[in-house]
PDB file of N, CA and C in Angstrom:
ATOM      1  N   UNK A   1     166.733 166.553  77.091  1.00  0.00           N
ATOM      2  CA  UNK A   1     166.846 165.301  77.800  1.00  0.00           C
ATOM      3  C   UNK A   1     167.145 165.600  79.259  1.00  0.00           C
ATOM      4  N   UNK A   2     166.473 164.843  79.893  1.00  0.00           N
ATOM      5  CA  UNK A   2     166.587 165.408  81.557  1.00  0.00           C
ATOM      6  C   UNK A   2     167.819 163.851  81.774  1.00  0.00           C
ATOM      7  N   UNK A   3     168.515 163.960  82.821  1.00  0.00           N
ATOM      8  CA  UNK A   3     169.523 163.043  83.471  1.00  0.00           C
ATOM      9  C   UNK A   3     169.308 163.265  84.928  1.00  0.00           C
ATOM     10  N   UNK A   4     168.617 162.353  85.955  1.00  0.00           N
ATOM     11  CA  UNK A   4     169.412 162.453  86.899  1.00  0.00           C
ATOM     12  C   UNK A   4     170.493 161.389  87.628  1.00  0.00           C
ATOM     13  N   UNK A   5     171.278 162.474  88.243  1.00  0.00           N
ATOM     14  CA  UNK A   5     172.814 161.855  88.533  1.00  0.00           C
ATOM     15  C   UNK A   5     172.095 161.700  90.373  1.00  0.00           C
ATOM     16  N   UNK A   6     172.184 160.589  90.904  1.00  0.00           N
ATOM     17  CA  UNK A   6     172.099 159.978  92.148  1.00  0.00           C
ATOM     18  C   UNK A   6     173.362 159.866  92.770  1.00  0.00           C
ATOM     19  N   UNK A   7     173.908 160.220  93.714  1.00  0.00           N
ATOM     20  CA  UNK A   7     175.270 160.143  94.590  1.00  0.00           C
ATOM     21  C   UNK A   7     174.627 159.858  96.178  1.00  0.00           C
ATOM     22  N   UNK A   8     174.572 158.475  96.197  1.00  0.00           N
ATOM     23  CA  UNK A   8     174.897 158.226  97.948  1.00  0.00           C
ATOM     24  C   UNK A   8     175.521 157.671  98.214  1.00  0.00           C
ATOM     25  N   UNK A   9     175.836 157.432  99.868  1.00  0.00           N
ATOM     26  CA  UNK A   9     176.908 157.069 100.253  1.00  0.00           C
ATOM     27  C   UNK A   9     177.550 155.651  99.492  1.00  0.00           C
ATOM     28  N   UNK A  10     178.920 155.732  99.423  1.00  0.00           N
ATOM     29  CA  UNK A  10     179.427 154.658  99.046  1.00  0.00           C
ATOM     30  C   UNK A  10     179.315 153.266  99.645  1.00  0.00           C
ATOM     31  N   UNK A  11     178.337 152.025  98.886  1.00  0.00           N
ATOM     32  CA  UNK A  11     178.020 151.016  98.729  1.00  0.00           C
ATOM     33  C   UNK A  11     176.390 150.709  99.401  1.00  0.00           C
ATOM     34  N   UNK A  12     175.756 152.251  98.982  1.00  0.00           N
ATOM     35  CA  UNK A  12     174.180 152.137  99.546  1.00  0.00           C
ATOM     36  C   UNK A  12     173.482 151.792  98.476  1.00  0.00           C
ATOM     37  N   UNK A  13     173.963 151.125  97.403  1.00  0.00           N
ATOM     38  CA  UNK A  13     173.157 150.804  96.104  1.00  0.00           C
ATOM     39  C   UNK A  13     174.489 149.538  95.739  1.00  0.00           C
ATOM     40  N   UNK A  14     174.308 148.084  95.328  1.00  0.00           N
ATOM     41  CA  UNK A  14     175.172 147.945  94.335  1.00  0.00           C
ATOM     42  C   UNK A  14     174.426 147.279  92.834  1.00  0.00           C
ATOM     43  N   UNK A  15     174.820 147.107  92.340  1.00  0.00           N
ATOM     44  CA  UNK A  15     174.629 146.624  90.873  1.00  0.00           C
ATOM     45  C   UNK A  15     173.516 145.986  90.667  1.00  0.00           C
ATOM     46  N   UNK A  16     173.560 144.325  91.881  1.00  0.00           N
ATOM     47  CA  UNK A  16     172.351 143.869  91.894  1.00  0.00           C
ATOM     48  C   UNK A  16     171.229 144.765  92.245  1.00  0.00           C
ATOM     49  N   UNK A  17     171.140 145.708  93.244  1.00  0.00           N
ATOM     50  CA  UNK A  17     170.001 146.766  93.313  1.00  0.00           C
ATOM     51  C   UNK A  17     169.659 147.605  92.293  1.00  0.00           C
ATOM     52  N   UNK A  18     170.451 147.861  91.191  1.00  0.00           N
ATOM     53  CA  UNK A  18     170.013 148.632  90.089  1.00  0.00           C
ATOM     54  C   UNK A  18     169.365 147.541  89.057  1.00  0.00           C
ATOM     55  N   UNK A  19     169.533 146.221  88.878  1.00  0.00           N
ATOM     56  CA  UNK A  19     169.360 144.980  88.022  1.00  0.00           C
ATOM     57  C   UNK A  19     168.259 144.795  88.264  1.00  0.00           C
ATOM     58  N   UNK A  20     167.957 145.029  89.326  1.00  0.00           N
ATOM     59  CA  UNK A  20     166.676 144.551  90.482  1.00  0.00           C
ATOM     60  C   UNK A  20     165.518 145.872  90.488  1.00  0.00           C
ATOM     61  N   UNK A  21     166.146 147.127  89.961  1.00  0.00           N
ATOM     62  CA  UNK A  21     164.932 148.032  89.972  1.00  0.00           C
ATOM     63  C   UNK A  21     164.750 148.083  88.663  1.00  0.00           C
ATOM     64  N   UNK A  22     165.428 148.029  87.650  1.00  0.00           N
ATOM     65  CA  UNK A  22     164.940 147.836  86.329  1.00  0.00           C
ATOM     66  C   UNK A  22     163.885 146.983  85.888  1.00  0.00           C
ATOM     67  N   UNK A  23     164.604 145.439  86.369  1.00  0.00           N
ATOM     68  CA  UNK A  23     163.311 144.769  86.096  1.00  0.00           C
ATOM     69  C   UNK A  23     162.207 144.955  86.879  1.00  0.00           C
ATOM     70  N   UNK A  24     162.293 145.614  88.174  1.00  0.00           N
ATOM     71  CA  UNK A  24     160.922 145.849  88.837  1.00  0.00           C
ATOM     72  C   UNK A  24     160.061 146.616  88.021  1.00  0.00           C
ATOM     73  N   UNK A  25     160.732 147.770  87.541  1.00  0.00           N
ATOM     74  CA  UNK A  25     160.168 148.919  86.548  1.00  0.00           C
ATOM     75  C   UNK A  25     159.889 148.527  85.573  1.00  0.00           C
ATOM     76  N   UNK A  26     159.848 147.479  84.645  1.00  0.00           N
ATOM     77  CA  UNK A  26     160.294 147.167  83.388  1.00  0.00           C
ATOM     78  C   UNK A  26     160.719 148.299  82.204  1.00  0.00           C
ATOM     79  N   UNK A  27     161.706 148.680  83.023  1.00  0.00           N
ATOM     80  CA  UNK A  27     163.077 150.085  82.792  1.00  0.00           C
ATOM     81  C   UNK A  27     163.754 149.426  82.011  1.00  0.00           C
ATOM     82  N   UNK A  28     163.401 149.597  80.311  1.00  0.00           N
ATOM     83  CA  UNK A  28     165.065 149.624  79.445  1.00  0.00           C
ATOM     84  C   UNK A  28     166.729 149.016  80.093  1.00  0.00           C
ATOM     85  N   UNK A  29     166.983 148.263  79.542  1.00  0.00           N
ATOM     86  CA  UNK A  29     168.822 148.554  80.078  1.00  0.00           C
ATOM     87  C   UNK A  29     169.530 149.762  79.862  1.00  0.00           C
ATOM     88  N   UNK A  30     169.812 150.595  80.731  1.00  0.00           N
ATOM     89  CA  UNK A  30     170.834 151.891  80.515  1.00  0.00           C
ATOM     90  C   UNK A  30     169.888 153.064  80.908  1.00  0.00           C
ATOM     91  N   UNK A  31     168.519 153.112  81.368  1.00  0.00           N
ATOM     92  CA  UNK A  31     168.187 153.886  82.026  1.00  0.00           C
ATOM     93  C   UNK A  31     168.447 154.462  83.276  1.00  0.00           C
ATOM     94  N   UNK A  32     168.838 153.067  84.374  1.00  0.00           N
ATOM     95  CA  UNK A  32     169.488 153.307  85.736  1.00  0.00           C
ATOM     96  C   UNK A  32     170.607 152.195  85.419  1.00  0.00           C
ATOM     97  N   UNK A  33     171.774 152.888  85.627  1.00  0.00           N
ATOM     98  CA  UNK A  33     173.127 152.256  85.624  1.00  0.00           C
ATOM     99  C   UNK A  33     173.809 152.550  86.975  1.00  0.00           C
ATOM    100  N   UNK A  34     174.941 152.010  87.532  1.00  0.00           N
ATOM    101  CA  UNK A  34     175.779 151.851  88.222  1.00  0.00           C
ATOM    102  C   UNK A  34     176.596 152.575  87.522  1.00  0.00           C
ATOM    103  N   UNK A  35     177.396 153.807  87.993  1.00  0.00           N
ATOM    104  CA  UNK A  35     178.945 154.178  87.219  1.00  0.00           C
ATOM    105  C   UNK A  35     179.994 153.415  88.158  1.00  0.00           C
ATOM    106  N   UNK A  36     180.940 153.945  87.957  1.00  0.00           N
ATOM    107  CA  UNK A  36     182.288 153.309  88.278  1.00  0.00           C
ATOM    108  C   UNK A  36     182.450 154.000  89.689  1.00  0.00           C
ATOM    109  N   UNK A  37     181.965 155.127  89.757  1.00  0.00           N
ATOM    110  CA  UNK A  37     182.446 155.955  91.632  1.00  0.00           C
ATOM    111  C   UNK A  37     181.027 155.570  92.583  1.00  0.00           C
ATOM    112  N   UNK A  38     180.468 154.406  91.944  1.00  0.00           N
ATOM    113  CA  UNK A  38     179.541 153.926  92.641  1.00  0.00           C
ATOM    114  C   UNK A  38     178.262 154.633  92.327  1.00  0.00           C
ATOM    115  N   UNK A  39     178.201 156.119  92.122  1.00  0.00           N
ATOM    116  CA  UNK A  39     176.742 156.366  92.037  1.00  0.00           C
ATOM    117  C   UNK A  39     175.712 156.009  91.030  1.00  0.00           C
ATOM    118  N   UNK A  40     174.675 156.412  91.235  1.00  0.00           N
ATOM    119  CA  UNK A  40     173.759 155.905  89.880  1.00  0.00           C
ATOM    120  C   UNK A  40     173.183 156.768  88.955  1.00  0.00           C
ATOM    121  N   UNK A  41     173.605 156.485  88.156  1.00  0.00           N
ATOM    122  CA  UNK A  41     172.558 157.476  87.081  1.00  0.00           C
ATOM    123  C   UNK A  41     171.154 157.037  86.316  1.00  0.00           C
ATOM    124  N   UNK A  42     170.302 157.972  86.071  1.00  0.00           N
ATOM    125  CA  UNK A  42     168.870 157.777  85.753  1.00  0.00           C
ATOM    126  C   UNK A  42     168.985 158.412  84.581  1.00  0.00           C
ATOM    127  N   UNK A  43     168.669 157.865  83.241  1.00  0.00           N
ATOM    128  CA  UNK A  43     169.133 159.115  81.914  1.00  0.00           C
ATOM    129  C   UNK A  43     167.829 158.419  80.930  1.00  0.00           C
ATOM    130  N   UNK A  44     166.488 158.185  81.418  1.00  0.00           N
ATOM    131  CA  UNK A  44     165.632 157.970  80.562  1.00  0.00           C
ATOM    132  C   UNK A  44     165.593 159.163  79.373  1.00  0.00           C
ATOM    133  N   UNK A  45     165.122 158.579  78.174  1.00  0.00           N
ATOM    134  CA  UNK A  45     164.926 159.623  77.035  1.00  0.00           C
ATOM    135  C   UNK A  45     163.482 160.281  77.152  1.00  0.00           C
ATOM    136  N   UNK A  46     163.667 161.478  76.405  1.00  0.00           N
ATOM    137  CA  UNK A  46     162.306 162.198  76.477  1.00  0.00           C
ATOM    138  C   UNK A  46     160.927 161.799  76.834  1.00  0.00           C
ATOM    139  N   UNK A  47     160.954 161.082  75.533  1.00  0.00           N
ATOM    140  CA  UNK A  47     159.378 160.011  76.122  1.00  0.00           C
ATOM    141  C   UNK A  47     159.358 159.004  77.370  1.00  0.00           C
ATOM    142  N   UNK A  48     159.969 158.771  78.007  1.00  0.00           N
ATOM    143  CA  UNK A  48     160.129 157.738  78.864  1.00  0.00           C
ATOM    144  C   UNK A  48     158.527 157.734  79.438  1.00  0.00           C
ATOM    145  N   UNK A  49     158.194 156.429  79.763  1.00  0.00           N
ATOM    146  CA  UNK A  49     156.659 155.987  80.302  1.00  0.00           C
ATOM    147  C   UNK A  49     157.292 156.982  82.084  1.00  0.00           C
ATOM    148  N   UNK A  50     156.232 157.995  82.285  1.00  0.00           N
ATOM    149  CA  UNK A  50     156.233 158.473  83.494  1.00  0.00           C
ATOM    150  C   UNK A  50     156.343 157.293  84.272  1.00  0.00           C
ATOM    151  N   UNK A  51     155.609 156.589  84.225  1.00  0.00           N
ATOM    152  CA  UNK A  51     155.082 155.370  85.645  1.00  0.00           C
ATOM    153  C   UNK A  51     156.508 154.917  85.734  1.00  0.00           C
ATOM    154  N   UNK A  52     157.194 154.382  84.484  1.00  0.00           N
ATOM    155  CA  UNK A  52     158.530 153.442  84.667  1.00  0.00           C
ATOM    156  C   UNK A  52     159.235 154.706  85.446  1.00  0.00           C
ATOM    157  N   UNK A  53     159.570 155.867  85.386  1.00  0.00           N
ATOM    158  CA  UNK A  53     160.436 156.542  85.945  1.00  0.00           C
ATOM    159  C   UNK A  53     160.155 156.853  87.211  1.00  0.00           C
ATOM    160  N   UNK A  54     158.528 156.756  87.966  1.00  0.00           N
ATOM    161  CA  UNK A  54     158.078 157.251  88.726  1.00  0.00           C
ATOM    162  C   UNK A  54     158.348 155.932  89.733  1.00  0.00           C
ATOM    163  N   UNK A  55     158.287 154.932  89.194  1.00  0.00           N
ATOM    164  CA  UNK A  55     158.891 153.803  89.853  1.00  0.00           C
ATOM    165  C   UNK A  55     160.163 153.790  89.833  1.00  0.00           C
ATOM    166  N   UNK A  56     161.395 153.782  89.338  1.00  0.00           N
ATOM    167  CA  UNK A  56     162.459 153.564  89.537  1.00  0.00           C
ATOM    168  C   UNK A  56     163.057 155.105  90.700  1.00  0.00           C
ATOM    169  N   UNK A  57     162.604 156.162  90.772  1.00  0.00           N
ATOM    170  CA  UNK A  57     162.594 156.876  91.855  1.00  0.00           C
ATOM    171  C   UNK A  57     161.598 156.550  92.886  1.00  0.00           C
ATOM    172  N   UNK A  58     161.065 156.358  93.255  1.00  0.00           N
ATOM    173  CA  UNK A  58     160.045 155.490  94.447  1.00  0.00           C
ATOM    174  C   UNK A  58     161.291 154.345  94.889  1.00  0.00           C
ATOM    175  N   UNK A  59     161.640 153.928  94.707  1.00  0.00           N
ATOM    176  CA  UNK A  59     162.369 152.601  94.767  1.00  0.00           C
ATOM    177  C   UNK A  59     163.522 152.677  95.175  1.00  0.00           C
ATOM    178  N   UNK A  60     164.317 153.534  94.377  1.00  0.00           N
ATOM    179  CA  UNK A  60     165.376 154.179  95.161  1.00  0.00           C
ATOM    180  C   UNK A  60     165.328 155.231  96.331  1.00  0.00           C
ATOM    181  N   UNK A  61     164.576 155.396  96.310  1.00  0.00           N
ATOM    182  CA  UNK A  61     164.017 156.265  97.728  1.00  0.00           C
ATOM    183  C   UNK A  61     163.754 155.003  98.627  1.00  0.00           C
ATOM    184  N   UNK A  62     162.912 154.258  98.588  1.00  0.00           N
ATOM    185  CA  UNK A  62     162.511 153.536  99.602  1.00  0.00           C
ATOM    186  C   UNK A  62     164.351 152.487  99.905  1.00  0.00           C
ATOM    187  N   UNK A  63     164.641 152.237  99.391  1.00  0.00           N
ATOM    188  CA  UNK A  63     166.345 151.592  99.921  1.00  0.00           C
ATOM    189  C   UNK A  63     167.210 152.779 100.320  1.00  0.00           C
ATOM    190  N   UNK A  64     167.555 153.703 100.132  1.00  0.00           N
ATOM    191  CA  UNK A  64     167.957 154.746 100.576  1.00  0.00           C
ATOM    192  C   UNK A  64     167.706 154.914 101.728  1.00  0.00           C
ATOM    193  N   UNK A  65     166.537 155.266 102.520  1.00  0.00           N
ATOM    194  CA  UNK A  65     165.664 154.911 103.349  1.00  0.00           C
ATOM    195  C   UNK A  65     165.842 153.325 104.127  1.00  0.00           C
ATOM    196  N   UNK A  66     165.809 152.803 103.739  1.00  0.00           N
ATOM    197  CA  UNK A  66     166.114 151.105 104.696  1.00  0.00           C
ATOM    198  C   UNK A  66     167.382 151.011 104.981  1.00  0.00           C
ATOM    199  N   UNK A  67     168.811 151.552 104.196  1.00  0.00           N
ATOM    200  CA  UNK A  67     169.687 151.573 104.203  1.00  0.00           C
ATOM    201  C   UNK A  67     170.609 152.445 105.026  1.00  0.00           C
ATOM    202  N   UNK A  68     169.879 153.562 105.240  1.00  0.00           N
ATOM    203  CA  UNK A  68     169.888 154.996 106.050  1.00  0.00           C
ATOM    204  C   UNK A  68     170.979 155.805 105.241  1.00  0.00           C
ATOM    205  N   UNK A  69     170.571 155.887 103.980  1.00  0.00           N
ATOM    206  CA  UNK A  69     171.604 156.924 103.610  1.00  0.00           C
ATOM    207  C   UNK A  69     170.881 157.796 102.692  1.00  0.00           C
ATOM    208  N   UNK A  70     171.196 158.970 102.460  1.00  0.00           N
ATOM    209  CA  UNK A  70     170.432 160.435 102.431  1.00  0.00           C
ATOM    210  C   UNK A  70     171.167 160.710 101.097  1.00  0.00           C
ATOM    211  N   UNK A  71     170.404 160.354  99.805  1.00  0.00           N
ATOM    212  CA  UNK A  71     170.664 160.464  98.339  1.00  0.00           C
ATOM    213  C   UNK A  71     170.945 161.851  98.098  1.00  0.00           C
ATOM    214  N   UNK A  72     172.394 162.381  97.710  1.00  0.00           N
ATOM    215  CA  UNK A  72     171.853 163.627  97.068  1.00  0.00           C
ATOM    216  C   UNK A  72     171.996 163.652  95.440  1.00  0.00           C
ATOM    217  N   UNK A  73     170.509 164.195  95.068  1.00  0.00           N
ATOM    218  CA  UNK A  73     170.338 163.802  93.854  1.00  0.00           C
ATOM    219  C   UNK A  73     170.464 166.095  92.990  1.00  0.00           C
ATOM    220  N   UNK A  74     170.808 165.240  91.829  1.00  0.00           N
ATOM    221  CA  UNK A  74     171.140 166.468  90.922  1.00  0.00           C
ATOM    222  C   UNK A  74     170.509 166.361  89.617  1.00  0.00           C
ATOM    223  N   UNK A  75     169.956 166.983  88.787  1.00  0.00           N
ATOM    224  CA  UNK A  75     168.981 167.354  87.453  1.00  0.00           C
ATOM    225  C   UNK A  75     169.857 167.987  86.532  1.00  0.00           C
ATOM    226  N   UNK A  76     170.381 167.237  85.955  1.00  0.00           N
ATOM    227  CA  UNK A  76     171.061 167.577  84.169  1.00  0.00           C
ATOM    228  C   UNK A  76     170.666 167.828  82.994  1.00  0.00           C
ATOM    229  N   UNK A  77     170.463 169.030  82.550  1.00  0.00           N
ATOM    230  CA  UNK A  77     169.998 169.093  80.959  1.00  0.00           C
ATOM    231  C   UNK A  77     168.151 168.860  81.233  1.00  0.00           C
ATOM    232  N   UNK A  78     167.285 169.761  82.100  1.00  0.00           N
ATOM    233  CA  UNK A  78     166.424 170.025  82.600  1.00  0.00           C
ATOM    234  C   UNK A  78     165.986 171.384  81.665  1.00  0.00           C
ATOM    235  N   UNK A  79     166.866 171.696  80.966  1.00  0.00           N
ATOM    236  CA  UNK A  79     166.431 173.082  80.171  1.00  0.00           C
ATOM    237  C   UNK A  79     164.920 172.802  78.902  1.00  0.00           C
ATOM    238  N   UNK A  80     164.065 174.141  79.130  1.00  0.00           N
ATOM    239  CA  UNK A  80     163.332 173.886  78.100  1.00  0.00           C
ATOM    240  C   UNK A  80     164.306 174.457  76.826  1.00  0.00           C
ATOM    241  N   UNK A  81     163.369 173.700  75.745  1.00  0.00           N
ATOM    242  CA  UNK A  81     163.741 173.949  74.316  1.00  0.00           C
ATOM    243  C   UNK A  81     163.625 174.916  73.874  1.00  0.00           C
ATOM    244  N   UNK A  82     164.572 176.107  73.037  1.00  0.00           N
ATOM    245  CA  UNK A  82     163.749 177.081  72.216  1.00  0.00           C
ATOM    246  C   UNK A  82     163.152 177.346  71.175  1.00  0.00           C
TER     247      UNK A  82
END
């Protein structure tokens, strides 16, 4: 299962912006969440429709970008299988 963990600056995303890229994506609930230290996490499951994920990163890039703040993003559990 891949996760990525999104950390930008504090209050360059809030809740309604994650509510708002889901349904843009028509992204599952709990794929892009809000945590509690503000950042966002992306934790689609294996199969996830590329396009929905390829959109919900497009998207957060482009507000990141309008917002001027410089996402640093991190890849969790990216390992192949043996």
């Amino acid at each position: 299962m891949i996760m990525l963990a999104i950390a930008l600056a504090v209050s360059a995303f809030t809740a309604t912006d994650v509510r708002a890229i889901n349904e843009a994506c028509h992204a599952p609930k709990g794929w892009l969440v809000m945590l509690r230290d503000k950042s966002v996490r992306l934790k689609p499951p294996r199969n996830a429709d590329y396009e929905k994920v390829d959109c919900i990163l497009e998207r957060l890039r482009e507000l990141s970008i309008q917002r001027g703040a410089s996402p640093n993003m991190g890849f969790v559990g990216n390992e192949s299988p043996n």
